[in-house]
Protein backbone atom coordinates (compact mmCIF):
# COMPACT_ATOMS: atom_id res chain seq x y z
CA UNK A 1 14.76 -4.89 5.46
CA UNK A 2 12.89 -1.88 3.72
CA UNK A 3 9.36 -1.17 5.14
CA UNK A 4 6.80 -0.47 2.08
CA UNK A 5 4.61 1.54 4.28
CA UNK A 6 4.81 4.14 7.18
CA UNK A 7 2.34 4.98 9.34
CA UNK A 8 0.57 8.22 9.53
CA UNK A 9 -2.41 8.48 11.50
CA UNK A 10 -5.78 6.44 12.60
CA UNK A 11 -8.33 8.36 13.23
CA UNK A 12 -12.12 7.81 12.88
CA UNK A 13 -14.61 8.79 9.69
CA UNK A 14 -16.10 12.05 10.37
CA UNK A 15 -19.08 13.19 8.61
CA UNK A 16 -21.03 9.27 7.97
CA UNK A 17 -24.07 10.16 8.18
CA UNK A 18 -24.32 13.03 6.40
CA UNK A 19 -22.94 11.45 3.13
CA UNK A 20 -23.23 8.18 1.29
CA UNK A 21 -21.79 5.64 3.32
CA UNK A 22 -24.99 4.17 3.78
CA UNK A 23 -25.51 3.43 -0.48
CA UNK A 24 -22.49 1.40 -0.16
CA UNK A 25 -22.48 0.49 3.71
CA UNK A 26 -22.50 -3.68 2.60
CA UNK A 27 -19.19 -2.90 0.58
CA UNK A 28 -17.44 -1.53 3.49
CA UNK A 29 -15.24 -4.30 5.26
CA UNK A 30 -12.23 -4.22 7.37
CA UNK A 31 -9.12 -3.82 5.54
CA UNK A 32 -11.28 -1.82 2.19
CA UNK A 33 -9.35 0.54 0.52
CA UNK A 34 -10.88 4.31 0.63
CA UNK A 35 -9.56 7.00 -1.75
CA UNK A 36 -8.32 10.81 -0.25
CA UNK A 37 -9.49 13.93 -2.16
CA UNK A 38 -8.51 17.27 -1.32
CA UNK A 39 -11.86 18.96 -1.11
CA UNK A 40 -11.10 22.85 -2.25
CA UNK A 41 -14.70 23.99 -2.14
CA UNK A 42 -16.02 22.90 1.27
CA UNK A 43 -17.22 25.37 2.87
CA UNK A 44 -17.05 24.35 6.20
CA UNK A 45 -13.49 22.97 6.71
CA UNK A 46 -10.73 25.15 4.39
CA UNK A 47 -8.77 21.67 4.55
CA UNK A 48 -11.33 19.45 3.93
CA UNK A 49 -10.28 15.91 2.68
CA UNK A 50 -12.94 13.66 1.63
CA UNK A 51 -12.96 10.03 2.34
CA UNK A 52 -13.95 7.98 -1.31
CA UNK A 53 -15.13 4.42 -1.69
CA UNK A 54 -14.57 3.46 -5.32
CA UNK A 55 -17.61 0.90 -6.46
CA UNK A 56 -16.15 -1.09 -9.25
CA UNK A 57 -19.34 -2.67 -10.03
CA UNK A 58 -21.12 0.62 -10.34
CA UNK A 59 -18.09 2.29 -11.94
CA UNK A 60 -19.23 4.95 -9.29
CA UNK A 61 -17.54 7.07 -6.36
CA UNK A 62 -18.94 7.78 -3.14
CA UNK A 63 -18.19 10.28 -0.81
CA UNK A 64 -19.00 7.96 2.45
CA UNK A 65 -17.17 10.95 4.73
CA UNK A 66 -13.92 13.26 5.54
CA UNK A 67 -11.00 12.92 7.41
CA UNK A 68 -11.42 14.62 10.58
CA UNK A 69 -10.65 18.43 10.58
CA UNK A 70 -8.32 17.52 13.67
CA UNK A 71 -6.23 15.33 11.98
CA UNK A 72 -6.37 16.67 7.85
CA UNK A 73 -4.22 19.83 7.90
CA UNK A 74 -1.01 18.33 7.10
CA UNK A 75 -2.81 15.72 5.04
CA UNK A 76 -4.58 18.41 2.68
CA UNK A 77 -1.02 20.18 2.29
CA UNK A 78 0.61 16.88 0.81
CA UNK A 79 -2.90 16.23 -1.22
CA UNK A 80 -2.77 19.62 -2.60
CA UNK A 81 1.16 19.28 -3.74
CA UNK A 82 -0.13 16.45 -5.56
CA UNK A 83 1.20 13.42 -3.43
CA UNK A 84 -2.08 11.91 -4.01
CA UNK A 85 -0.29 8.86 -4.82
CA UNK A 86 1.63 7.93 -1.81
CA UNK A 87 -0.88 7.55 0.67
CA UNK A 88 -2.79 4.52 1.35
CA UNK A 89 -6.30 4.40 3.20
CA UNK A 90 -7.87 1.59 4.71
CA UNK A 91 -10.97 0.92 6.99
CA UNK A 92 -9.17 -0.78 10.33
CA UNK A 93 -12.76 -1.05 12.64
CA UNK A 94 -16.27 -1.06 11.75
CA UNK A 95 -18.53 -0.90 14.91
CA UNK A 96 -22.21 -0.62 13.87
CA UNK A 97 -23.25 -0.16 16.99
CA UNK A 98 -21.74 3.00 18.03
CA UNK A 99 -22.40 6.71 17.01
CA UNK A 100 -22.14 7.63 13.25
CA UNK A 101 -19.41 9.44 14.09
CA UNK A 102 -17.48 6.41 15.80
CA UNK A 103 -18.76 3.60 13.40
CA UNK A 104 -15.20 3.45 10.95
CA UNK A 105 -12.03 4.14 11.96
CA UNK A 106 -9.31 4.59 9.68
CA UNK A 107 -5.57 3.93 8.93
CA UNK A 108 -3.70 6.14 6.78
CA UNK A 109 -0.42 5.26 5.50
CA UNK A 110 2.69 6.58 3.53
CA UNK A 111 3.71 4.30 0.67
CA UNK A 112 7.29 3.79 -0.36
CA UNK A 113 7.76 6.06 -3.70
CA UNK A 114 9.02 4.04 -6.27
């Protein structure tokens, strides 16, 4: 049997509370799908990838974070040779109760190209 999906990495939202999670915080379930964007002009993290929830409703994006600088290297390199389209993010944890920092945690995957 052929697996659709591969994993990559978990790893947690970094940044919450410094973007716009908290506009959107009631959307955010387990299992809600988060778009990656390569972030070229971030001045604080040259392979910055930002974490996007996608409010149909609002026909709006927010920026609710970034993938941690720890984990995005490899991550911006695909982004950046435009294999935007084969990775698949989802929230796996919300804990409201811990730190900003430690509040989402992520799964990234690899999707089967077509």
């Amino acid at each position: 049997m052929e697996t659709k999906k591969k994993f990559f990495i978990d790893c947690h939202l970094a940044g919450r509370k410094y973007h716009d999670a908290d506009e959107v915080w009631d959307q955010l379930k387990v299992g809600t799908e988060l778009q990656l964007v390569r972030d070229l002009d971030n001045r604080f993290d040259p392979n910055a990838v930002a974490v996007v929830f996608r409010d149909v409703e609002r026909d709006e994006d927010f920026c609710i974070g970034y993938v941690p600088r720890t984990e995005n290297e490899t991550l911006a390199n695909m982004l950046e040779m435009g294999w935007t389209d084969v990775f698949e993010c989802r929230i796996c944890k919300i804990n409201e109760e811990a730190h900003p920092e430690a509040q989402i945690q992520l799964t990234i995957k690899i999707k089967r190209r077509q």
